[in-house]
N, C-alpha and C. Protein backbone atom coordinates (compact mmCIF):
# COMPACT_ATOMS: atom_id res chain seq x y z
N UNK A 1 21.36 -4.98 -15.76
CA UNK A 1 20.70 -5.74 -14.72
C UNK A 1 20.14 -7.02 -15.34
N UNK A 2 20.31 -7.92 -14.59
CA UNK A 2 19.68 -9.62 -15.22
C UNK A 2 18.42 -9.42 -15.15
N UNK A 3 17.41 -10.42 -16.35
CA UNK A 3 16.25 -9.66 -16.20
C UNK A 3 15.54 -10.55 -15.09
N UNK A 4 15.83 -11.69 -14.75
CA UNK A 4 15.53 -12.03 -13.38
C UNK A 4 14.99 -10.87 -12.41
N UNK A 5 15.73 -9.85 -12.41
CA UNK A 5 15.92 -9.23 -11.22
C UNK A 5 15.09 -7.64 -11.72
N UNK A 6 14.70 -7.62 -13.20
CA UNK A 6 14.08 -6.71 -13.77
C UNK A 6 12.54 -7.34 -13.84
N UNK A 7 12.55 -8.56 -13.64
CA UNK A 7 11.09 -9.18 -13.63
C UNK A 7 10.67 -9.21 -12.22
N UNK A 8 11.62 -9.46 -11.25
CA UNK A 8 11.25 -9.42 -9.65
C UNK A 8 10.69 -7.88 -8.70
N UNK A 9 11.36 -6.73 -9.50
CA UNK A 9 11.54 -5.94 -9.17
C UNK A 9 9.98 -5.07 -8.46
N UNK A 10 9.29 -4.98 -9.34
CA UNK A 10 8.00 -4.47 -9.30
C UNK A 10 7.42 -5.39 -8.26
N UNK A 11 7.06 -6.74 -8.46
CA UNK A 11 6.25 -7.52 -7.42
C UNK A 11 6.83 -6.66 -6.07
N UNK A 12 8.50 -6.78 -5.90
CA UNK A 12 8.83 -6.97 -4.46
C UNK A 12 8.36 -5.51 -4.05
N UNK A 13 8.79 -4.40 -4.66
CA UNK A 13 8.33 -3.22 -4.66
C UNK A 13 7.48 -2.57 -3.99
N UNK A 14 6.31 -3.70 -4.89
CA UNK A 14 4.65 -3.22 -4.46
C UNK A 14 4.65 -4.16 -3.01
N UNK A 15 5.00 -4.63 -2.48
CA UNK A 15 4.74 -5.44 -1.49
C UNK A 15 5.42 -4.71 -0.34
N UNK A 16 6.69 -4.10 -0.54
CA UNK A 16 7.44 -3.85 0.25
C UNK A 16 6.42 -2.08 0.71
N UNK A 17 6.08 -1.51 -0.59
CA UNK A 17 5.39 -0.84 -0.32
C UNK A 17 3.83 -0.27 -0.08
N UNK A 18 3.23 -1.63 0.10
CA UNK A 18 1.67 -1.72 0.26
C UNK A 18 1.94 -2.35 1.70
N UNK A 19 2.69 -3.30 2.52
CA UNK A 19 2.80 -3.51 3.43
C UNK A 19 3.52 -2.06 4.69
N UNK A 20 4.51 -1.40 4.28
CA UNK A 20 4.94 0.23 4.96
C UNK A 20 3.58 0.78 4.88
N UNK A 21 2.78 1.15 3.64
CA UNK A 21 2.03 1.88 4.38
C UNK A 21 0.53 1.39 4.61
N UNK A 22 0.22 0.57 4.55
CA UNK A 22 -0.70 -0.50 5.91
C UNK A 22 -0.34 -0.44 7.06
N UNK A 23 0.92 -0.81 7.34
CA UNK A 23 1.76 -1.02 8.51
C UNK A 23 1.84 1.25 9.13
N UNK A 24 2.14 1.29 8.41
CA UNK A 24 2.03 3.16 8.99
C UNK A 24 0.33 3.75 9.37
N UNK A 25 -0.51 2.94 8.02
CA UNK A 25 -2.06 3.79 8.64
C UNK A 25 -1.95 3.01 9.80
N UNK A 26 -1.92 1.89 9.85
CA UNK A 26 -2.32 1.19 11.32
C UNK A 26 -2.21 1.50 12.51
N UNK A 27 -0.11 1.68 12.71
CA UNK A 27 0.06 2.36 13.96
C UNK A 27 -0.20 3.99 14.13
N UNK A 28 -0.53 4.91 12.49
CA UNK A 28 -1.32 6.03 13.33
C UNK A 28 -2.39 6.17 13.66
N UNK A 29 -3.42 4.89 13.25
CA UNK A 29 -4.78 4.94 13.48
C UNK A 29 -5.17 4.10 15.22
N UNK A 30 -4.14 3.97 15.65
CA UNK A 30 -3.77 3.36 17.11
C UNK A 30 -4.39 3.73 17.84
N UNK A 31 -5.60 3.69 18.85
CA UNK A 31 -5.57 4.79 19.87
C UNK A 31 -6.33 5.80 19.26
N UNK A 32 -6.48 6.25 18.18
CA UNK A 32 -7.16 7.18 17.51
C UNK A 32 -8.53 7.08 18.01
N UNK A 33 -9.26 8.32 18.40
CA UNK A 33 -10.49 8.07 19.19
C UNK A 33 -11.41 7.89 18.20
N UNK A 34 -11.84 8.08 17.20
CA UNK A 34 -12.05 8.38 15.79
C UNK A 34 -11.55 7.25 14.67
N UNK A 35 -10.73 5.95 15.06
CA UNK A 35 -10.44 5.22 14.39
C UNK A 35 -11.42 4.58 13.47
N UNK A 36 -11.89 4.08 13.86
CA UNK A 36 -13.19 3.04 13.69
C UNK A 36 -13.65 3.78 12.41
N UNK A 37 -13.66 5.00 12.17
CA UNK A 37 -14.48 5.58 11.00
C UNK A 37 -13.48 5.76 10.43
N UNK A 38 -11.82 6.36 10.58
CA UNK A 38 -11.26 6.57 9.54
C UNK A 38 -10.74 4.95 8.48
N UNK A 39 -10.47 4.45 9.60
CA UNK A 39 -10.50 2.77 9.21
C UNK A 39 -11.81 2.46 8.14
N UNK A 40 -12.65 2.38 8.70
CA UNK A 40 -13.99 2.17 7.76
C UNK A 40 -13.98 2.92 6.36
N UNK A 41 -13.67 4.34 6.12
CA UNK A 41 -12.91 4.90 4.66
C UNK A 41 -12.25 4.60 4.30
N UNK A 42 -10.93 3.94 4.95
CA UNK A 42 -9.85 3.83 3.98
C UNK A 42 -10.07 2.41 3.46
N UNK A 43 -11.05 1.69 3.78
CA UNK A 43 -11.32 0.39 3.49
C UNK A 43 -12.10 0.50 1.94
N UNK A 44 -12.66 2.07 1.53
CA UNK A 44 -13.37 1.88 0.37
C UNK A 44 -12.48 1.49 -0.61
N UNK A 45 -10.97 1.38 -0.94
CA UNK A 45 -11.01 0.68 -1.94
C UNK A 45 -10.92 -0.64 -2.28
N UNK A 46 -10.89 -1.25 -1.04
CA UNK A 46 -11.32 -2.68 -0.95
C UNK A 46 -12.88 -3.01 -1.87
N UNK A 47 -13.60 -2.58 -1.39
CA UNK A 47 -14.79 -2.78 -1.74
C UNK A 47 -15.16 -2.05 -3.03
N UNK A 48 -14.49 -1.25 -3.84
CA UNK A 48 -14.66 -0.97 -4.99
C UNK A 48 -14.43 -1.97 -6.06
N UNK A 49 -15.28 -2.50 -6.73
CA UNK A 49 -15.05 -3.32 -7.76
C UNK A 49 -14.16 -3.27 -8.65
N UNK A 50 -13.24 -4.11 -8.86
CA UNK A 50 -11.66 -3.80 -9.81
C UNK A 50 -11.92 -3.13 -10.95
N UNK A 51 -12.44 -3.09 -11.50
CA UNK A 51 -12.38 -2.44 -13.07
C UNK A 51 -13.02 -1.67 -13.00
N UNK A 52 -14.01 -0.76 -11.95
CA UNK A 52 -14.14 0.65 -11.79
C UNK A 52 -13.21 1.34 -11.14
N UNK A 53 -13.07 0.83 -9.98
CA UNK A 53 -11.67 1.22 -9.72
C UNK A 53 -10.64 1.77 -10.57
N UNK A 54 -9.94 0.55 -11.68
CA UNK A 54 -9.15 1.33 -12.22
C UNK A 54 -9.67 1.97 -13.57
N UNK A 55 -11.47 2.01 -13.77
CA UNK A 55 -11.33 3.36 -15.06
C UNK A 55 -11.48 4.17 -14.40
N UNK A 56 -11.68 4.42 -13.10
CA UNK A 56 -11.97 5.69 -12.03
C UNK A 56 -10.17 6.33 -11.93
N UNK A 57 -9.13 5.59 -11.41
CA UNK A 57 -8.13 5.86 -11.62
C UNK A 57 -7.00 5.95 -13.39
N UNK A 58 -7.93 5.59 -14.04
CA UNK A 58 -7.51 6.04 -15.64
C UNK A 58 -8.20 7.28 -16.23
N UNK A 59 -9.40 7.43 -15.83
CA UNK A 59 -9.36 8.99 -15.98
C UNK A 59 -8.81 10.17 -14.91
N UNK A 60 -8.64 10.24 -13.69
CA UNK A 60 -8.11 10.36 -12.82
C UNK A 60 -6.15 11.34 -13.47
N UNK A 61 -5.64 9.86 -14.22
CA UNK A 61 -4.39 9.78 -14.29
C UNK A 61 -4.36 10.35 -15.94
N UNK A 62 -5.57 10.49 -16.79
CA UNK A 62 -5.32 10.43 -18.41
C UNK A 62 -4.71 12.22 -18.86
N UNK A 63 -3.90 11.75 -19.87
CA UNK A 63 -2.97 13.38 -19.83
C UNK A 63 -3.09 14.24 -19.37
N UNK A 64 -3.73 15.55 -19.92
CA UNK A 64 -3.67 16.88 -19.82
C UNK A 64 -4.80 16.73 -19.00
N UNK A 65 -6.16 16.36 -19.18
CA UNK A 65 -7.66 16.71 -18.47
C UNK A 65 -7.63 15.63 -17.30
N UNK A 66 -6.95 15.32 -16.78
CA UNK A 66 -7.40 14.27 -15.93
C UNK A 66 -6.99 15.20 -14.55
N UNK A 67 -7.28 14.29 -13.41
CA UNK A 67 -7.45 15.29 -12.19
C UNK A 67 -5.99 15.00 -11.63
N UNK A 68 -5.48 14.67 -11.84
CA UNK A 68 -3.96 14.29 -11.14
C UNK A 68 -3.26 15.18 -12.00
N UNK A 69 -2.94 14.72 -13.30
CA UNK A 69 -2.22 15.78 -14.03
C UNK A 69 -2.47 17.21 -14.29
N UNK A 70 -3.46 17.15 -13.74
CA UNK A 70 -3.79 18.82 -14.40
C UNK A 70 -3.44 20.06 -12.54
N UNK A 71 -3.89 19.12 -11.93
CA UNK A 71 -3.37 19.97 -10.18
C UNK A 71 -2.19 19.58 -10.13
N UNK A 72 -1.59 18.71 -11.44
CA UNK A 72 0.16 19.28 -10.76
C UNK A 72 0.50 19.82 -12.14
N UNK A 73 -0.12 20.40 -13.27
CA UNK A 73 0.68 21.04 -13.75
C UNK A 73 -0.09 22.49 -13.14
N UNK A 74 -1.31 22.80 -12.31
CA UNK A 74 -1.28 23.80 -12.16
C UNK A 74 -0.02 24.65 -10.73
N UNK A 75 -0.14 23.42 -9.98
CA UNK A 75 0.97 23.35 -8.88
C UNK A 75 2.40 23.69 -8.81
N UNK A 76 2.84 22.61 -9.80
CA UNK A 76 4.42 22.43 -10.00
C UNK A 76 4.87 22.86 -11.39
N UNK A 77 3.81 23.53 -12.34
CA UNK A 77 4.01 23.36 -13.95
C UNK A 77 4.54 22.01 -14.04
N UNK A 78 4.18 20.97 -14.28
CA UNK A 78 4.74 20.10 -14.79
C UNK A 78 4.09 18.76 -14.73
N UNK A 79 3.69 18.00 -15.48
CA UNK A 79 2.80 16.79 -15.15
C UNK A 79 3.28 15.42 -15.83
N UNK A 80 3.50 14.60 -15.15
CA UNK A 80 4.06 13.07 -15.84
C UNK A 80 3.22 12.75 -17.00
N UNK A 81 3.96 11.87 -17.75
CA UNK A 81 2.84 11.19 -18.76
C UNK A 81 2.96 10.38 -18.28
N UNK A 82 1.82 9.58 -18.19
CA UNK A 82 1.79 8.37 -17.19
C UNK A 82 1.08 7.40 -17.95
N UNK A 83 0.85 7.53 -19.48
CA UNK A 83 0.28 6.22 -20.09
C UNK A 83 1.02 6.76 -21.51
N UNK A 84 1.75 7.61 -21.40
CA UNK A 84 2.58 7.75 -22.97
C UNK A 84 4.16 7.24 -22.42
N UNK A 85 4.52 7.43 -21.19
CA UNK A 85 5.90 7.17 -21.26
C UNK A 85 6.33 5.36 -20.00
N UNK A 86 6.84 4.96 -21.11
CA UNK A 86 7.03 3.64 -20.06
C UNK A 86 6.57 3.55 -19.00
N UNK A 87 8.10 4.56 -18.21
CA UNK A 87 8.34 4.04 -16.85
C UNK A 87 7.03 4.74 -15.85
N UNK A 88 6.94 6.58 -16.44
CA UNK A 88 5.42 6.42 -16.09
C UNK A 88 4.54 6.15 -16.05
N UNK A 89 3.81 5.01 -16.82
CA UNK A 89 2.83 3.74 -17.27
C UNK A 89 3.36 3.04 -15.53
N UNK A 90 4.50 2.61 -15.84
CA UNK A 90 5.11 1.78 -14.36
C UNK A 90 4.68 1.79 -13.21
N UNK A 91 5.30 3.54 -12.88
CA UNK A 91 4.36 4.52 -11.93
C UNK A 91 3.20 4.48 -11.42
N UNK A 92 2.31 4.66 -12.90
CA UNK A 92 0.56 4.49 -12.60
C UNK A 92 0.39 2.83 -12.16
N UNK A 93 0.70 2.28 -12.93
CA UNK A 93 0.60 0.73 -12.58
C UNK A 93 0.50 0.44 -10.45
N UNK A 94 1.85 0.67 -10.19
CA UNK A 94 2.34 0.81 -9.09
C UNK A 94 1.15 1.45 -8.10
N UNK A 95 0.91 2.69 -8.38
CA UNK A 95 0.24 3.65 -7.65
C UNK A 95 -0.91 2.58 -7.52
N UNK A 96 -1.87 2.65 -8.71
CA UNK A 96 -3.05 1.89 -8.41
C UNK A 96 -3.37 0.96 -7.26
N UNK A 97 -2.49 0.01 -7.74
CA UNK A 97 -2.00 -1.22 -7.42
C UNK A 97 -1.87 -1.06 -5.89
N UNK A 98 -1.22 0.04 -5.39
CA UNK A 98 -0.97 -0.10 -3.91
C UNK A 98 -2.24 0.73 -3.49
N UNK A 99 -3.12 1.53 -4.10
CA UNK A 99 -4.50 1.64 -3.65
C UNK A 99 -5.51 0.72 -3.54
N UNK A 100 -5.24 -0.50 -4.47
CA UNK A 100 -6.50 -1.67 -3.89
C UNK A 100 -5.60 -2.53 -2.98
N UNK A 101 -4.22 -2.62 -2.87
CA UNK A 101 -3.80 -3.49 -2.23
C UNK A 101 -3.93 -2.94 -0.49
N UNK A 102 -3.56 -1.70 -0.17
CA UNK A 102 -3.16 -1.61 1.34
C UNK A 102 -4.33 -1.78 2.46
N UNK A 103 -5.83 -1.80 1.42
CA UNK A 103 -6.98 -1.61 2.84
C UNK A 103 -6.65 -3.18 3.11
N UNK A 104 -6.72 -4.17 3.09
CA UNK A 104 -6.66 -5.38 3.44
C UNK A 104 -5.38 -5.59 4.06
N UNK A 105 -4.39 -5.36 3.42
CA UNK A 105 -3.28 -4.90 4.58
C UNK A 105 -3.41 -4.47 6.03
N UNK A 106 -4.15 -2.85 5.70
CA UNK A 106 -4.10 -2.51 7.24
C UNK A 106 -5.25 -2.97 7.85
N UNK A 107 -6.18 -3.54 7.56
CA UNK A 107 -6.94 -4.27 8.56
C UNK A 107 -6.19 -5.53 9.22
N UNK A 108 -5.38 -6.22 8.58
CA UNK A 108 -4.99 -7.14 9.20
C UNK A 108 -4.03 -6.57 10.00
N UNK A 109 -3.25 -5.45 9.47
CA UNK A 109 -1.95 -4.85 10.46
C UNK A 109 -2.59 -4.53 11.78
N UNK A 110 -3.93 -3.98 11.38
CA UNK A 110 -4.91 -3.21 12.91
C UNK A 110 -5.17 -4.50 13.93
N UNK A 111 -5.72 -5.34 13.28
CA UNK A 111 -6.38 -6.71 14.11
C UNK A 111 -4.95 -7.20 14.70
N UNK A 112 -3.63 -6.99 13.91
CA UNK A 112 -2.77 -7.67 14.88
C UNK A 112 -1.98 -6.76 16.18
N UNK A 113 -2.35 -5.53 15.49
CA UNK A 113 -1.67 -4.70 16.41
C UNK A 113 -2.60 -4.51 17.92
N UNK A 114 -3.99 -4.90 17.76
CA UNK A 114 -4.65 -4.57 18.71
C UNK A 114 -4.44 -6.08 19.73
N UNK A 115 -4.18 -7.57 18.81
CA UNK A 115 -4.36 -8.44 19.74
C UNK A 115 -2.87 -8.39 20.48
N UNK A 116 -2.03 -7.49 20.85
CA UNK A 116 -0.66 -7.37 20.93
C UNK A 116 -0.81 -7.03 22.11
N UNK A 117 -0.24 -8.35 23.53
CA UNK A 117 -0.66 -7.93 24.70
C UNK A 117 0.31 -6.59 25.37
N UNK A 118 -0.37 -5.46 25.97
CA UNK A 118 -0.01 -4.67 26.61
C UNK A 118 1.57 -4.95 27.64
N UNK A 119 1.36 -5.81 27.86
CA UNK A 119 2.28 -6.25 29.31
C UNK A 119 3.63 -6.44 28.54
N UNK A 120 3.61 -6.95 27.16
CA UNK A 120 4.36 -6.91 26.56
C UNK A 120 5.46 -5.62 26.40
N UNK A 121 4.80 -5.01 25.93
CA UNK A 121 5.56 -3.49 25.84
C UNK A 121 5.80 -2.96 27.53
N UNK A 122 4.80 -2.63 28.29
CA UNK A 122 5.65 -2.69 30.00
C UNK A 122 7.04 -3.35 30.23
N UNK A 123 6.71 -4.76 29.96
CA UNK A 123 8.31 -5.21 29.77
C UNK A 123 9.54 -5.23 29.56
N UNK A 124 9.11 -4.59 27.93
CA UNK A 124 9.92 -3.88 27.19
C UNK A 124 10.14 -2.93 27.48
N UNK A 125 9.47 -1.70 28.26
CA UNK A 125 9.76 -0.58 28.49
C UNK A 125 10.99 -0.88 30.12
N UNK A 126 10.65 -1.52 30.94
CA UNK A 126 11.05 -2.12 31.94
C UNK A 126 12.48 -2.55 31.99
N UNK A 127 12.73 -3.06 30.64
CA UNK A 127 14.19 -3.22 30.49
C UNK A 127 14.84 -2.62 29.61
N UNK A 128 13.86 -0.87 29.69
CA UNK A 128 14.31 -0.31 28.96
C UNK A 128 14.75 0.39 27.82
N UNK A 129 13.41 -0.35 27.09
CA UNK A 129 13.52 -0.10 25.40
C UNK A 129 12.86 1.07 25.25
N UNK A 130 13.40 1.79 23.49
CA UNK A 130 12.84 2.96 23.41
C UNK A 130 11.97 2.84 22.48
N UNK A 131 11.11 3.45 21.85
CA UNK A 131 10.16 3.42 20.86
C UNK A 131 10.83 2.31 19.62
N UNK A 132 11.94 2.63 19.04
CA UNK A 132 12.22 2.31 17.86
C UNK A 132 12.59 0.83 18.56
N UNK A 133 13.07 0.71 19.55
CA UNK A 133 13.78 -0.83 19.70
C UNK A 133 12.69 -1.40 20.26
N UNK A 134 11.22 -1.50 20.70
CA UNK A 134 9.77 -2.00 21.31
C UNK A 134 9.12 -1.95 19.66
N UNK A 135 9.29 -1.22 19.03
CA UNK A 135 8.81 -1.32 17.21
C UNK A 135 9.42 -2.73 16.69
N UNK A 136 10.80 -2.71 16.79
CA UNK A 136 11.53 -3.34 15.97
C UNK A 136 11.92 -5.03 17.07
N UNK A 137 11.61 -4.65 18.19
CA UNK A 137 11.95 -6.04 19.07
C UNK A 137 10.98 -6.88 19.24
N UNK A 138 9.04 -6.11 19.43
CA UNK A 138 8.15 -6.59 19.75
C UNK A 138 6.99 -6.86 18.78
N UNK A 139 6.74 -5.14 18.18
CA UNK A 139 5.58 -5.15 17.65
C UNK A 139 6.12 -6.13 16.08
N UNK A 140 6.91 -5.21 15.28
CA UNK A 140 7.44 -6.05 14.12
C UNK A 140 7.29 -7.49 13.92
N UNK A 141 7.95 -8.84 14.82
CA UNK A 141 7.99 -9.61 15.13
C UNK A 141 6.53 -10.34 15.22
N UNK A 142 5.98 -10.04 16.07
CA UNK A 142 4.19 -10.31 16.10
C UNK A 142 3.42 -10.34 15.28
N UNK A 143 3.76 -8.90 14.77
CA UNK A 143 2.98 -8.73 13.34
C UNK A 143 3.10 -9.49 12.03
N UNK A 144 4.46 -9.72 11.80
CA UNK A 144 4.75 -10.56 10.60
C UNK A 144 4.33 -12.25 10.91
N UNK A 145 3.98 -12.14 12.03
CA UNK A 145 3.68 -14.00 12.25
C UNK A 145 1.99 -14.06 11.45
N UNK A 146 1.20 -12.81 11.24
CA UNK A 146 0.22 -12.51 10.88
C UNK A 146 0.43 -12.29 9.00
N UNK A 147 0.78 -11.01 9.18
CA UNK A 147 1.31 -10.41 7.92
C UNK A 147 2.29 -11.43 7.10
N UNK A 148 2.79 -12.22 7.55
CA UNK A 148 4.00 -12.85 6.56
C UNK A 148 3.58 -13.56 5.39
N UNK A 149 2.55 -14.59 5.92
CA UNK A 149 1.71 -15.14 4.49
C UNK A 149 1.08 -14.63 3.57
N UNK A 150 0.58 -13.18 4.34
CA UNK A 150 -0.41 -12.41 2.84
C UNK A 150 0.76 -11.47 2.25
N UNK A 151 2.03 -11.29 2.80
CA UNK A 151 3.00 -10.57 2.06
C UNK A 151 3.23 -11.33 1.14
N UNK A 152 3.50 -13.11 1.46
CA UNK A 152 3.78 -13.95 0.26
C UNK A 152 2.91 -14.44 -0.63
N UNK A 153 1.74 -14.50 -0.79
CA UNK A 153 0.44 -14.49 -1.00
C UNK A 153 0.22 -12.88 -2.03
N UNK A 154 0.65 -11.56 -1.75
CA UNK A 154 0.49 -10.91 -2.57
C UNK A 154 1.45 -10.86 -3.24
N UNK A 155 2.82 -11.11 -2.86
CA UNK A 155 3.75 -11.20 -3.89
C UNK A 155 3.65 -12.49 -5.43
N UNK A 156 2.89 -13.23 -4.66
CA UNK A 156 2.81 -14.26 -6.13
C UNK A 156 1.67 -13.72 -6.73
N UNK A 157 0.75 -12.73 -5.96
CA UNK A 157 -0.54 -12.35 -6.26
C UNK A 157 -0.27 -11.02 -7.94
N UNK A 158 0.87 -10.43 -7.17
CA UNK A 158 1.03 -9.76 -8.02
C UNK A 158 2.02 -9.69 -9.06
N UNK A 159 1.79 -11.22 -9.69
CA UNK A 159 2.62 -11.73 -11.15
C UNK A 159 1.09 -12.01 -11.82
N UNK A 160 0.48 -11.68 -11.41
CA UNK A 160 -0.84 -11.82 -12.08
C UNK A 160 -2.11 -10.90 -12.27
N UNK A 161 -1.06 -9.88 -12.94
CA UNK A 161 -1.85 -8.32 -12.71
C UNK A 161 -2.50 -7.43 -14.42
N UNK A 162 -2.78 -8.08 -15.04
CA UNK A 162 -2.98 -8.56 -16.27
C UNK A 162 -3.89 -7.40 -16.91
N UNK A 163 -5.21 -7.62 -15.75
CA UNK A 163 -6.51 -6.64 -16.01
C UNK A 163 -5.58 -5.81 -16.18
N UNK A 164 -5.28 -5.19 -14.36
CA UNK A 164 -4.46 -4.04 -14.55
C UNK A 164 -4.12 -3.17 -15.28
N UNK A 165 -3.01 -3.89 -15.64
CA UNK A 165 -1.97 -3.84 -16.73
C UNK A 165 -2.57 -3.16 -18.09
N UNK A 166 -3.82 -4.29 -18.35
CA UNK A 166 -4.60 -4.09 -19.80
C UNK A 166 -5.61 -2.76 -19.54
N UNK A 167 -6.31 -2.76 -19.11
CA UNK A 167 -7.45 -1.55 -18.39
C UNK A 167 -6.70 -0.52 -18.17
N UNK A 168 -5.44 -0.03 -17.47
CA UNK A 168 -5.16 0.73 -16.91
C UNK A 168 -4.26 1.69 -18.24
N UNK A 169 -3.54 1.13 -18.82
CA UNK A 169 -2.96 1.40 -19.97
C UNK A 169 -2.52 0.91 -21.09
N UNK A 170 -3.73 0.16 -21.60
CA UNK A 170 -3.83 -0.27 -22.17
C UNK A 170 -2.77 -1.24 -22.92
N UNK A 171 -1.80 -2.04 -21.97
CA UNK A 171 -1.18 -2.81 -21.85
C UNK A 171 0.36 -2.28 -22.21
């Protein structure tokens, strides 16, 4: 693989996958009578200060005693190394990464999904559309007129992940 495309890889990754699941808490937190508070939690890692954050998620993730590895080797027998082996270093990187990234995500996914006029989807339903084609004809569309700049905005955001990188495993 060109390393172009070995250097692109991760940014697009994390974007492609901090935006899915923003975009997923959002539309299940829809309508949720109870939103407002689960929204308000999932926002704590916004507001966690970066570098507790990730020594909170480096002990969390650290070999044998840490709380991730140790409930899956009691689970599955078997637990990643996730700061001895590359691509699992990668992994952890990744993971983190889409834990401070998605609360700011789905708040903006929520704020756009809510200003999304109703009559719209009637319409759509009117001529017929089914869930997946009113997803993909209406809401999608709307949303990214919102979402599109902070997708590009975190994608350059995240060529500059350094702390991370250094803090998390120690580079």
């Amino acid at each position: 693989m060109p390393t172009i495309f070995r250097f692109l890889t991760a940014p697009v990754l994390l974007v492609v996958m901090t935006g899915s699941l923003a975009l997923l808490m959002a539309l299940l937190l829809e309508g949720y009578p109870y939103a407002r508070y689960i929204r308000s939690m999932l926002l704590i890692p916004w507001a966690i200060p970066g570098m507790i954050g990730i020594l909170i998620w480096r002990g969390m993730l650290r070999g044998t005693d840490g709380i991730i590895p140790e409930v899956m080797n009691n689970t599955i027998g078997w637990a990643p190394p996730f700061f001895t082996d590359p691509t699992w270093a990668k992994v952890s990187i990744l993971l983190v990464n889409l834990w401070f990234a998605y609360p700011y995500f789905m708040l903006i996914s929520s704020g756009t999904l809510q200003s999304i006029p109703a009559s719209l989807y009637e319409a759509a339903e009117v001529d017929g559309a089914n869930v997946w084609s009113k997803f993909w004809k209406v809401t999608l569309p709307l949303l990214l007129i919102s979402v599109g700049p902070l997708l590009v905005a975190s994608f350059v955001f995240n060529f500059n992940n350094y702390l991370l990188i250094e803090a998390l495993t120690g580079g």
